[in-house]
C-alpha atoms as a PDB file:
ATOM      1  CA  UNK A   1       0.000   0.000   0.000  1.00  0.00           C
ATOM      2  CA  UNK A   2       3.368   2.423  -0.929  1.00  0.00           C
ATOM      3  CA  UNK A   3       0.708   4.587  -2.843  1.00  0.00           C
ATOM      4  CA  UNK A   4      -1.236   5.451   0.040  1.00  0.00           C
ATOM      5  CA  UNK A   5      -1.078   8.235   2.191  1.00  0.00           C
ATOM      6  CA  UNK A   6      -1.866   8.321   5.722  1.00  0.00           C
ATOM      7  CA  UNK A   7      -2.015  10.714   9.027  1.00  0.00           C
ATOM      8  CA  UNK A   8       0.524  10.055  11.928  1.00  0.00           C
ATOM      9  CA  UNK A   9      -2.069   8.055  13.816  1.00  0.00           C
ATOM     10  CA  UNK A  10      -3.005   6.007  11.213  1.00  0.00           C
ATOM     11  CA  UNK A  11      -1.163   2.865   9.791  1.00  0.00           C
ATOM     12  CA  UNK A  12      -1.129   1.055   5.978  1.00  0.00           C
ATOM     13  CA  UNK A  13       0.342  -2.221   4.988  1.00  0.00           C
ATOM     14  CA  UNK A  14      -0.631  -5.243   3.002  1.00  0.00           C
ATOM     15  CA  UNK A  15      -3.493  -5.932   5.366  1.00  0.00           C
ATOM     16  CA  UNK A  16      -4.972  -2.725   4.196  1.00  0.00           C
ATOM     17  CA  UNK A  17      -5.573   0.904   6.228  1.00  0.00           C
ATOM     18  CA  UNK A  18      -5.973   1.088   9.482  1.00  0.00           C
ATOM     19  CA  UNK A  19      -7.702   4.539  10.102  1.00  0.00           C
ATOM     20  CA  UNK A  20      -7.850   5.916  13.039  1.00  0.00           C
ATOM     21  CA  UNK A  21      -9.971   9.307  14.522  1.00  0.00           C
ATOM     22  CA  UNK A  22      -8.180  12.083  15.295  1.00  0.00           C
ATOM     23  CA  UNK A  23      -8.419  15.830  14.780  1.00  0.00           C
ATOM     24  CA  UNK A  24      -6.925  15.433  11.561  1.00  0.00           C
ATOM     25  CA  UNK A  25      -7.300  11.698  10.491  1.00  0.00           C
ATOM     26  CA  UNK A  26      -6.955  10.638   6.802  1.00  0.00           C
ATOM     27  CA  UNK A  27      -5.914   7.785   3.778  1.00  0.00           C
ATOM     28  CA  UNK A  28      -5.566   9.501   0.274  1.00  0.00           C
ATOM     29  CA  UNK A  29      -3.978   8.143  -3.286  1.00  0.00           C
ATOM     30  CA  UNK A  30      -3.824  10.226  -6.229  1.00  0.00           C
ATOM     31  CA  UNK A  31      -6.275   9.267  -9.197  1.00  0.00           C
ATOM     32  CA  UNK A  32      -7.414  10.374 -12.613  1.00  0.00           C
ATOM     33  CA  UNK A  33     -11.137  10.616 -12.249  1.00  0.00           C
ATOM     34  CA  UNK A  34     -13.254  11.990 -15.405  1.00  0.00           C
ATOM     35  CA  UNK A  35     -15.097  15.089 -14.650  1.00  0.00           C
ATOM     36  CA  UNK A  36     -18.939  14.323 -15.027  1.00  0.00           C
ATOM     37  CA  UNK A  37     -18.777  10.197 -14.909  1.00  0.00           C
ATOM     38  CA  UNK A  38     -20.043   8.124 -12.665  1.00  0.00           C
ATOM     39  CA  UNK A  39     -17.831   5.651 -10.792  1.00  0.00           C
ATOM     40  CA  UNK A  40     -18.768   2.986  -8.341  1.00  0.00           C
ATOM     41  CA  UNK A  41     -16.654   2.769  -5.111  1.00  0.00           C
ATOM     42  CA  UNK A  42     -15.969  -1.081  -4.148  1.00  0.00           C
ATOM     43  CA  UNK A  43     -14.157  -1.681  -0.953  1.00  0.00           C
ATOM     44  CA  UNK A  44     -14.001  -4.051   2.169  1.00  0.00           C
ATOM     45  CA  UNK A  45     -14.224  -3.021   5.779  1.00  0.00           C
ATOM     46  CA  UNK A  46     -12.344  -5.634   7.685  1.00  0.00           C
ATOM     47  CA  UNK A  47     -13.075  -4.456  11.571  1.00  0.00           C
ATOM     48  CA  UNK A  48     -14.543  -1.315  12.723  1.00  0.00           C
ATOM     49  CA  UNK A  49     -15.514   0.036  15.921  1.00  0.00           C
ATOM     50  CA  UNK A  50     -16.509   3.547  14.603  1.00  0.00           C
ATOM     51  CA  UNK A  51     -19.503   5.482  16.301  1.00  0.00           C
ATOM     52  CA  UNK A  52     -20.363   8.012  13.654  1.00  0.00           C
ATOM     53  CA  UNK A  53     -20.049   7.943   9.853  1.00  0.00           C
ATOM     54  CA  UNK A  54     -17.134   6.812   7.586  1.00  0.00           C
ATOM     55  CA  UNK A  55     -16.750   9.518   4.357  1.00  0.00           C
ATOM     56  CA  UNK A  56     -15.082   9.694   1.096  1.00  0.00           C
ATOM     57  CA  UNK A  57     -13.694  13.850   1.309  1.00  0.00           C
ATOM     58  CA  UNK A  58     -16.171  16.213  -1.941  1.00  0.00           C
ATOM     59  CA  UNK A  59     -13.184  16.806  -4.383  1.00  0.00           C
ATOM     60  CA  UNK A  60     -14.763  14.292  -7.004  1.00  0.00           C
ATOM     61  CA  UNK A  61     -18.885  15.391  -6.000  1.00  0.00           C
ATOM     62  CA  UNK A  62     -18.940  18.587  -4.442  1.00  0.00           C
ATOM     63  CA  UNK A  63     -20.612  17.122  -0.958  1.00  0.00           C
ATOM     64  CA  UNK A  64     -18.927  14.909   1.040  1.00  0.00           C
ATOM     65  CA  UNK A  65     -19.680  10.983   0.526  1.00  0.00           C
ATOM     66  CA  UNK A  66     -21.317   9.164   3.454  1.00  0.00           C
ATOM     67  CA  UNK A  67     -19.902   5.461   3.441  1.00  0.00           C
ATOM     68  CA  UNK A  68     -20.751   2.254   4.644  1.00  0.00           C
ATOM     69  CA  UNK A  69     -18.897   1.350   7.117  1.00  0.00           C
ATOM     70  CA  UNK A  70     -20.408  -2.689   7.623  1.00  0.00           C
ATOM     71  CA  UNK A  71     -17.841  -5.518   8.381  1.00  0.00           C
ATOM     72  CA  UNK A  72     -17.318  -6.672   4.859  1.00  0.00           C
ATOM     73  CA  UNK A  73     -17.765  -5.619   1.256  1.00  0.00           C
ATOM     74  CA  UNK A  74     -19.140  -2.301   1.290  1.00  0.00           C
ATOM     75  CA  UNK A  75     -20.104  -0.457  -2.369  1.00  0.00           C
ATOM     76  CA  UNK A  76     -20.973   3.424  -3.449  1.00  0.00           C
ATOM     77  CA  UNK A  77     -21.603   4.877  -6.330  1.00  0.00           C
ATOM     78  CA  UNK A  78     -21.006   8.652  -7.500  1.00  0.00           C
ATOM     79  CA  UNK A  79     -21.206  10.865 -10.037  1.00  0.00           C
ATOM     80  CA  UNK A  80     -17.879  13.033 -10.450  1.00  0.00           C
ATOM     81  CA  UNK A  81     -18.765  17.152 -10.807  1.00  0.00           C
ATOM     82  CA  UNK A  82     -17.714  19.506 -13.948  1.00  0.00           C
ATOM     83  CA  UNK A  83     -14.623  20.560 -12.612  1.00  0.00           C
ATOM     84  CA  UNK A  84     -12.169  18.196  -9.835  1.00  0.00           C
ATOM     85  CA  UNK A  85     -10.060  20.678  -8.459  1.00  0.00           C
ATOM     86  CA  UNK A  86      -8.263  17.923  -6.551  1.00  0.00           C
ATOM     87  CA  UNK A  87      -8.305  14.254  -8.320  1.00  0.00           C
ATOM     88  CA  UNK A  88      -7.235  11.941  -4.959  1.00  0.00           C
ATOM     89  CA  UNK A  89      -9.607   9.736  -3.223  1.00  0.00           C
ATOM     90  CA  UNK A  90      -9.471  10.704   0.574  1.00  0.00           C
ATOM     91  CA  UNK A  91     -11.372   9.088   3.121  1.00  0.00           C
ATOM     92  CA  UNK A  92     -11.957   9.939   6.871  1.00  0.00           C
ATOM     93  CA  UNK A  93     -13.965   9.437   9.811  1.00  0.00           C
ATOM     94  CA  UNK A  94     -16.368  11.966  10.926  1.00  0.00           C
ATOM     95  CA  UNK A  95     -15.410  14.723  13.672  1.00  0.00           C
ATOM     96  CA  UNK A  96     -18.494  13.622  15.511  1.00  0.00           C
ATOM     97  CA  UNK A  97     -16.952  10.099  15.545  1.00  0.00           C
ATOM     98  CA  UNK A  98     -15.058   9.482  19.011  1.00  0.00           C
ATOM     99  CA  UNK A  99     -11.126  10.234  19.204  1.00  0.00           C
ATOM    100  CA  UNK A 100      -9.525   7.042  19.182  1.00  0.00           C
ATOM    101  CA  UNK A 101     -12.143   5.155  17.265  1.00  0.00           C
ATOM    102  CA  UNK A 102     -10.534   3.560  14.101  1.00  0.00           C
ATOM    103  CA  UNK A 103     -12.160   1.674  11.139  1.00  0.00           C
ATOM    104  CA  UNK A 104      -9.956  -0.704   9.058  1.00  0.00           C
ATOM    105  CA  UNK A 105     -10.417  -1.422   5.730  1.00  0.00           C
ATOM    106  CA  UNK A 106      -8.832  -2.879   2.064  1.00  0.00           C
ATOM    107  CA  UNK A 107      -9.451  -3.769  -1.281  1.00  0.00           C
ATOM    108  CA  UNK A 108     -10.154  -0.892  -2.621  1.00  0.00           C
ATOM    109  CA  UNK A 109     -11.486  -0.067  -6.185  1.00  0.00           C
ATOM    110  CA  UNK A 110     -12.641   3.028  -8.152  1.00  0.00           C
ATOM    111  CA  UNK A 111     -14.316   1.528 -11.526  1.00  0.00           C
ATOM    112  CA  UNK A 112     -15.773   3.906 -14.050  1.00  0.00           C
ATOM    113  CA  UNK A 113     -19.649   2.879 -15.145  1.00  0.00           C
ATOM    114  CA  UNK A 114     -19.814   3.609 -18.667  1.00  0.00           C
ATOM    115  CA  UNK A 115     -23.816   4.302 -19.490  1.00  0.00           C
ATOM    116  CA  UNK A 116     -25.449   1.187 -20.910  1.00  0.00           C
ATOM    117  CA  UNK A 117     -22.457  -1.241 -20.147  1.00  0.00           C
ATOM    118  CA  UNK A 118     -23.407  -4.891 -18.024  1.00  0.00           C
ATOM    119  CA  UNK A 119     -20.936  -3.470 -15.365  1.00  0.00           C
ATOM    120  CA  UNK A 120     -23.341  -0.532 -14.913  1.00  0.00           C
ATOM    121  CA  UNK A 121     -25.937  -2.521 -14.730  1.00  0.00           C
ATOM    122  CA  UNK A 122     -24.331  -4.618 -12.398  1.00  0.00           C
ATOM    123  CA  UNK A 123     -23.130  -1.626  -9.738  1.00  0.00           C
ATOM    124  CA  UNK A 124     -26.875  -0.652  -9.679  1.00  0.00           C
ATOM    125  CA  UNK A 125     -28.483  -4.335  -9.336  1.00  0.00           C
ATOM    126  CA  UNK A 126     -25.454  -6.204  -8.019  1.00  0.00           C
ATOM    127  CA  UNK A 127     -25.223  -6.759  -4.046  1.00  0.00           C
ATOM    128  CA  UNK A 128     -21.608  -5.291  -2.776  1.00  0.00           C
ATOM    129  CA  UNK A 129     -21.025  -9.099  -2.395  1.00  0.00           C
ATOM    130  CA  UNK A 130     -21.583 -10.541  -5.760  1.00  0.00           C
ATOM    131  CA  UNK A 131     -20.119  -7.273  -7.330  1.00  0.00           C
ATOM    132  CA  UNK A 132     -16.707  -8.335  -5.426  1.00  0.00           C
ATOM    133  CA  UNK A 133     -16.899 -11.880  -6.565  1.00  0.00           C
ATOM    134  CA  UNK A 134     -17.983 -10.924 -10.294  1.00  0.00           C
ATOM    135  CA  UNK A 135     -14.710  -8.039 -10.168  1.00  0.00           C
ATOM    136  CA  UNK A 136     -12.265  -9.197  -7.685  1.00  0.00           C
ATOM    137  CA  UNK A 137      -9.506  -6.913  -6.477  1.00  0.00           C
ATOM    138  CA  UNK A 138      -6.157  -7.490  -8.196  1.00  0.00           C
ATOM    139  CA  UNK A 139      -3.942  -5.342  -6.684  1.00  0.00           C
ATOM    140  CA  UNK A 140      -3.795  -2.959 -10.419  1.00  0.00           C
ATOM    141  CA  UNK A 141      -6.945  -0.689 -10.103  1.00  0.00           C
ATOM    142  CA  UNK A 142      -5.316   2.232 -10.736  1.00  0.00           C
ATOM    143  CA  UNK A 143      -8.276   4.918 -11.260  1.00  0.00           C
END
């Protein structure tokens, strides 16, 4: 996880992030995300003890992204705004989430949803589940 960036408190290896609630807690990578496409977020939440939300920072949607944050595959999908001022995929937990709470999580995946295509059609009909056994991480999802 080299191309992952993390906050003091928080840790990243090859068992994934291990994010942890602070004042200023954090895990970004840069990306290339295409301005007004829509993307589905694929991820798995390995152990979490979190008390508020889990969020994916507004750079790509103008709002911030409200996550699942389930033990297990978790999925989300977005729609990228006119103009990404800055193309990185951040997530974080909440301020109202309790200092010291953490959430840890891996395998994570930004695929674009081209209109009409099957995997569109599976990100909206496909359980988080069967869209991780249908597109399993490989370690070279670089967008």
């Amino acid at each position: 996880m080299v191309e992952w960036t993390v906050d003091a408190g928080s840790t990243k290896g090859a068992s994934g992030i291990h994010l942890v609630k602070s004042v200023d807690n954090y895990a970004y990578r840069a990306t290339s995300l295409t301005p007004n496409t829509k993307y589905l977020l694929l991820y798995n939440v390995v152990a979490t003890d979190a008390d508020s939300t889990f969020q994916m920072t507004s750079w790509f949607t103008g709002s911030n992204i409200v996550l699942g944050k389930t033990v297990g595959n978790n999925k989300s999908i977005f729609t990228t705004q006119a103009t990404i001022s800055t193309n990185r995929a951040q997530f974080f937990l909440h301020s109202s989430n309790t200092d010291g709470k953490y959430i840890n999580f891996k395998d994570i995946r930004v695929i674009e949803l081209i209109p009409g295509s099957q995997l569109e059609t599976d990100a909206n009909t496909l359980t988080a589940d069967q869209l991780n056994a249908k597109y399993p991480f490989n370690r070279i999802n670089r967008r």
